[in-house]
N, C-alpha and C. Protein backbone atom coordinates (compact mmCIF):
# COMPACT_ATOMS: atom_id res chain seq x y z
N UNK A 1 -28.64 54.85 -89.11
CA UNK A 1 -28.62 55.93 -88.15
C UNK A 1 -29.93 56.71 -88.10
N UNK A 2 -30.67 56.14 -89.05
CA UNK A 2 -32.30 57.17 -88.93
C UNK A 2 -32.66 57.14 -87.67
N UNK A 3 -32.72 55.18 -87.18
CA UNK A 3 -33.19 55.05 -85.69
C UNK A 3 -32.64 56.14 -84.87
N UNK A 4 -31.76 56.31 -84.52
CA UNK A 4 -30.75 56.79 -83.61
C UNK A 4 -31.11 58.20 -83.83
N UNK A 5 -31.29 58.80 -85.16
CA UNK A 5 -32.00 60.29 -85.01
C UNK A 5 -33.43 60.52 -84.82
N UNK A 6 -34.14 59.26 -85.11
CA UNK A 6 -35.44 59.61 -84.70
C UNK A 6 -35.73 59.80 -82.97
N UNK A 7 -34.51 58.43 -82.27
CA UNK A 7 -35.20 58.51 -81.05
C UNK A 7 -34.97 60.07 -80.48
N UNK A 8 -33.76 60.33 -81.06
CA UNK A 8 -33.56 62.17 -80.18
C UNK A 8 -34.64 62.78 -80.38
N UNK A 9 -35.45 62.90 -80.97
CA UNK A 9 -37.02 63.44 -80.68
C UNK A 9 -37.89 63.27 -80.26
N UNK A 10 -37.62 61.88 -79.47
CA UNK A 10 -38.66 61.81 -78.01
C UNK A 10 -38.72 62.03 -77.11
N UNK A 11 -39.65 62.35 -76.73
CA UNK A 11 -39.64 63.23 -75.42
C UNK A 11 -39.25 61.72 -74.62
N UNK A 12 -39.00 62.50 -73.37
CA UNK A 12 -38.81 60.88 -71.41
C UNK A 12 -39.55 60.15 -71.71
N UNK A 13 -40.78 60.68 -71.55
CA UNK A 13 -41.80 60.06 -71.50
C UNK A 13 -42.02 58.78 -72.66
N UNK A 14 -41.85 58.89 -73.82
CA UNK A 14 -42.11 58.31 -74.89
C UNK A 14 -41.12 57.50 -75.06
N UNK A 15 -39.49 57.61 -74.74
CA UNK A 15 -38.86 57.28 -74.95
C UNK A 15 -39.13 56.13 -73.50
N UNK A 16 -38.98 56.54 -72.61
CA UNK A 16 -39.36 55.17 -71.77
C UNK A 16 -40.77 54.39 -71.90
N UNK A 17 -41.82 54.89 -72.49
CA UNK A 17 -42.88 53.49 -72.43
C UNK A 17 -41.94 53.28 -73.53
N UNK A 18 -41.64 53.40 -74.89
CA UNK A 18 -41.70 52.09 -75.63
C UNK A 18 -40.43 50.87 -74.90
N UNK A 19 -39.23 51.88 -74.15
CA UNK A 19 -38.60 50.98 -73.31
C UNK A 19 -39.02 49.98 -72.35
N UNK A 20 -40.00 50.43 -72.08
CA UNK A 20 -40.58 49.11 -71.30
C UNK A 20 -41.34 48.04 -72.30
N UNK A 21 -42.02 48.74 -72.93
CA UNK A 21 -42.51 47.64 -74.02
C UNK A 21 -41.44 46.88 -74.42
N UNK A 22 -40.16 47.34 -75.04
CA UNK A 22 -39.29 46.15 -75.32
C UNK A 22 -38.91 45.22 -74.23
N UNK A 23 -38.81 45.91 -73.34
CA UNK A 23 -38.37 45.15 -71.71
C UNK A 23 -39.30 44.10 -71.89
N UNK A 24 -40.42 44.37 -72.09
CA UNK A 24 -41.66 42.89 -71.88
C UNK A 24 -41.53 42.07 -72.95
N UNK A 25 -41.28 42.74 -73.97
CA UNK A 25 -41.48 41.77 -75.32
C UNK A 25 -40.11 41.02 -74.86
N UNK A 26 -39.21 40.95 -74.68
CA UNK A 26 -37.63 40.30 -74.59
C UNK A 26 -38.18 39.36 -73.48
N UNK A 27 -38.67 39.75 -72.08
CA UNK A 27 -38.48 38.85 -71.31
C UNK A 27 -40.03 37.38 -71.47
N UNK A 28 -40.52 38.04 -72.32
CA UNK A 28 -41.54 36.84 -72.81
C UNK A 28 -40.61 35.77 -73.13
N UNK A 29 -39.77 35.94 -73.86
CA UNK A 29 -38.54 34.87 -74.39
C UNK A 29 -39.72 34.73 -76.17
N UNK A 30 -40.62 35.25 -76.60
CA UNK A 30 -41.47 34.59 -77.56
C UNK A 30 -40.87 35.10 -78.67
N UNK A 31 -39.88 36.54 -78.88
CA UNK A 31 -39.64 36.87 -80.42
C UNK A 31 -38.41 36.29 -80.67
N UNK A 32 -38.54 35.83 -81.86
CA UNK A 32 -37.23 34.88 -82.47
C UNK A 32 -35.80 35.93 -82.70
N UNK A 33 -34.83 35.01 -82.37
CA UNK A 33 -33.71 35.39 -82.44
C UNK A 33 -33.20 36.79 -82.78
N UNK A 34 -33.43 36.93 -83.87
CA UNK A 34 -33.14 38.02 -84.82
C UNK A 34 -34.12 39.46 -84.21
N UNK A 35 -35.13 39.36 -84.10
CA UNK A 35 -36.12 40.55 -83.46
C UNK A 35 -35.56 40.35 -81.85
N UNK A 36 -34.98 39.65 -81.38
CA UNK A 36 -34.50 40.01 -79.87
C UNK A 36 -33.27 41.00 -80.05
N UNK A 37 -32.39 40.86 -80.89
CA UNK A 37 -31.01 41.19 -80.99
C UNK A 37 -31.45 42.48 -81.72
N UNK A 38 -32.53 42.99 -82.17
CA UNK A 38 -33.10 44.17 -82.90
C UNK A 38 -33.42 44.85 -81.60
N UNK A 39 -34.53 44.31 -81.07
CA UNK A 39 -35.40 44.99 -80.01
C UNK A 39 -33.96 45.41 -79.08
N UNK A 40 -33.28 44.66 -78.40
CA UNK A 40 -32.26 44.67 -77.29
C UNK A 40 -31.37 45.72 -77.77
N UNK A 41 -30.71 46.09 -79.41
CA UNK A 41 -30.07 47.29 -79.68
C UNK A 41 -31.05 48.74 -79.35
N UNK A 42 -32.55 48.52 -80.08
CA UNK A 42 -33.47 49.74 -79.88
C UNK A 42 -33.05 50.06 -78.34
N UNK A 43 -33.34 48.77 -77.42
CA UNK A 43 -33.79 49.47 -76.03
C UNK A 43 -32.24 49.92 -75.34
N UNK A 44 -31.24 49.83 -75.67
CA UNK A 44 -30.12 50.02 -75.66
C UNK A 44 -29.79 51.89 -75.99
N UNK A 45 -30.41 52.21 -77.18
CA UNK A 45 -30.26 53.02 -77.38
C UNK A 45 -31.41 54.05 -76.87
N UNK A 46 -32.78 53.68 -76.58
CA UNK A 46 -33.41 54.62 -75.76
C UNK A 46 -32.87 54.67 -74.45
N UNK A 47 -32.74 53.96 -73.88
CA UNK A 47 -31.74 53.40 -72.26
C UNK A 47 -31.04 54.73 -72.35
N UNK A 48 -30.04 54.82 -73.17
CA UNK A 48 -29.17 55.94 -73.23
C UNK A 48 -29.39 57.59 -73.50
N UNK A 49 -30.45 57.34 -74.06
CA UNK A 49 -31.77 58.72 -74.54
C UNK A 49 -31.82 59.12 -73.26
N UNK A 50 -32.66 58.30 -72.31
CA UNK A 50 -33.26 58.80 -71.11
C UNK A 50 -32.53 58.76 -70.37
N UNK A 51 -31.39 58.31 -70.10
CA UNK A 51 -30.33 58.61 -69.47
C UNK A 51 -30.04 59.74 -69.45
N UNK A 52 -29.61 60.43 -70.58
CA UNK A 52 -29.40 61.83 -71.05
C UNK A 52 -30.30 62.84 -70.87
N UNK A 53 -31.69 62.60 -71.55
CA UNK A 53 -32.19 63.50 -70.57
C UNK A 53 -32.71 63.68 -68.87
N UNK A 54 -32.51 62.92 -68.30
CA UNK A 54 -32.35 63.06 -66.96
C UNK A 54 -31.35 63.55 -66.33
N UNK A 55 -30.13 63.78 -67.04
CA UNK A 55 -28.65 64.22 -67.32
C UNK A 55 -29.02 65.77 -66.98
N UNK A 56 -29.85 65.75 -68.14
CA UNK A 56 -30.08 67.38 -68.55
C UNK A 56 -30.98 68.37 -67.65
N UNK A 57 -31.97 67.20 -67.16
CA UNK A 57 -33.11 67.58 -66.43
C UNK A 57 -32.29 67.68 -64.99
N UNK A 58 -31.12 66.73 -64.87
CA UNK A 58 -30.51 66.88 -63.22
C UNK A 58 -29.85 69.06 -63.45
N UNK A 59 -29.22 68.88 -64.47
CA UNK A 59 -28.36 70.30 -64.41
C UNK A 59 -29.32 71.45 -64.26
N UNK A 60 -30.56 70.74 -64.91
CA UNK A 60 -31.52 72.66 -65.11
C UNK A 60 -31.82 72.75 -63.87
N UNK A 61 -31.77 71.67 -62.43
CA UNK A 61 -32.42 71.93 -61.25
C UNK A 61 -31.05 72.46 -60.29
N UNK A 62 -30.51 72.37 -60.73
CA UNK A 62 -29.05 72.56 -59.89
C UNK A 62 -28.68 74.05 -60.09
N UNK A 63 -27.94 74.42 -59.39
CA UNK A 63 -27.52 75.96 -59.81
C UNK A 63 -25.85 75.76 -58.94
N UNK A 64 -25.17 76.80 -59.74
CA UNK A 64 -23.84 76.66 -59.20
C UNK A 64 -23.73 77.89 -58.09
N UNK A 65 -23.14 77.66 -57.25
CA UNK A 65 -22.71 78.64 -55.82
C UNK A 65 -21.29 79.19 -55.80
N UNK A 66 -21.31 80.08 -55.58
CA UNK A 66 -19.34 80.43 -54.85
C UNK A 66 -19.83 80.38 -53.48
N UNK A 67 -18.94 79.45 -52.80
CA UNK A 67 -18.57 79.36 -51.34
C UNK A 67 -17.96 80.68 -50.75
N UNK A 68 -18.04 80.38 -49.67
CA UNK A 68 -17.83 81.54 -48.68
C UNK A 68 -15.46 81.68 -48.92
N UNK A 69 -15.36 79.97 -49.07
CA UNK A 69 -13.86 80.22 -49.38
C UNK A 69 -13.39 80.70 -50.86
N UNK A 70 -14.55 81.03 -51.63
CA UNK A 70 -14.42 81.60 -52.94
C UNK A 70 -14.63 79.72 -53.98
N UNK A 71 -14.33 79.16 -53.40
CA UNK A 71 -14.59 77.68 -54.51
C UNK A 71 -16.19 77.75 -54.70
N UNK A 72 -15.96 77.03 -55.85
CA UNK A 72 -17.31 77.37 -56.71
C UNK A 72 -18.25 75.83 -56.32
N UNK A 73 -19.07 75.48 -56.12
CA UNK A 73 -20.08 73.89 -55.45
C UNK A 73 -21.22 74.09 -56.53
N UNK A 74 -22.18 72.90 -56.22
CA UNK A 74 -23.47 73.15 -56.75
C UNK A 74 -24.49 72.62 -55.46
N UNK A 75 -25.46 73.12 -55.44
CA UNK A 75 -26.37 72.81 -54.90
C UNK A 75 -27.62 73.05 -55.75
N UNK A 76 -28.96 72.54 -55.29
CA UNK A 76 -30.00 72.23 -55.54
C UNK A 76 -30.82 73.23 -55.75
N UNK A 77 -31.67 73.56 -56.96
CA UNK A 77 -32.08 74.81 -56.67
C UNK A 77 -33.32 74.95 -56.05
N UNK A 78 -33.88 76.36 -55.54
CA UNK A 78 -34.85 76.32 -54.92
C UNK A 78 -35.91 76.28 -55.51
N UNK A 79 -37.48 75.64 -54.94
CA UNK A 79 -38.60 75.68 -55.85
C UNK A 79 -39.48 76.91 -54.73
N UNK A 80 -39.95 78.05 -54.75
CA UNK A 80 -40.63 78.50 -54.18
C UNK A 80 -42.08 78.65 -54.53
């Protein structure tokens, strides 16, 4: 579980290049068996990193509204 706590400390950014780096190393077909089934869990679990924070990054832009019928929506927030 170290992996899995180290990646939570990468930032998007970091966490997707090395995702692409595994993306390339896998589709070379060149690392043997065992380092594919390694690499393919890593990129598995950054996959899900940046998932999350884009998760997070969708909510901080959003803001919640009460409608005019009193129900509560979200919309987009403004950048001025």
């Amino acid at each position: 579980m170290a992996e899995a706590a180290e990646i939570e400390t990468l930032s998007f950014e970091a966490a997707l290049a090395e995702l692409e780096q595994i993306v390339g190393k896998l589709e070379s077909g060149q690392a043997p068996l065992e380092d594919s089934i390694r690499l393919y869990a890593r990129g598995a679990e950054l996959k899900a990193h940046c998932e999350k924070r884009l998760e997070a990054a969708r909510l901080q832009v959003e803001k919640i509204v009460k409608g005019a019928s009193g129900g509560l929506g979200v919309e987009p927030a403004e950048f001025s």
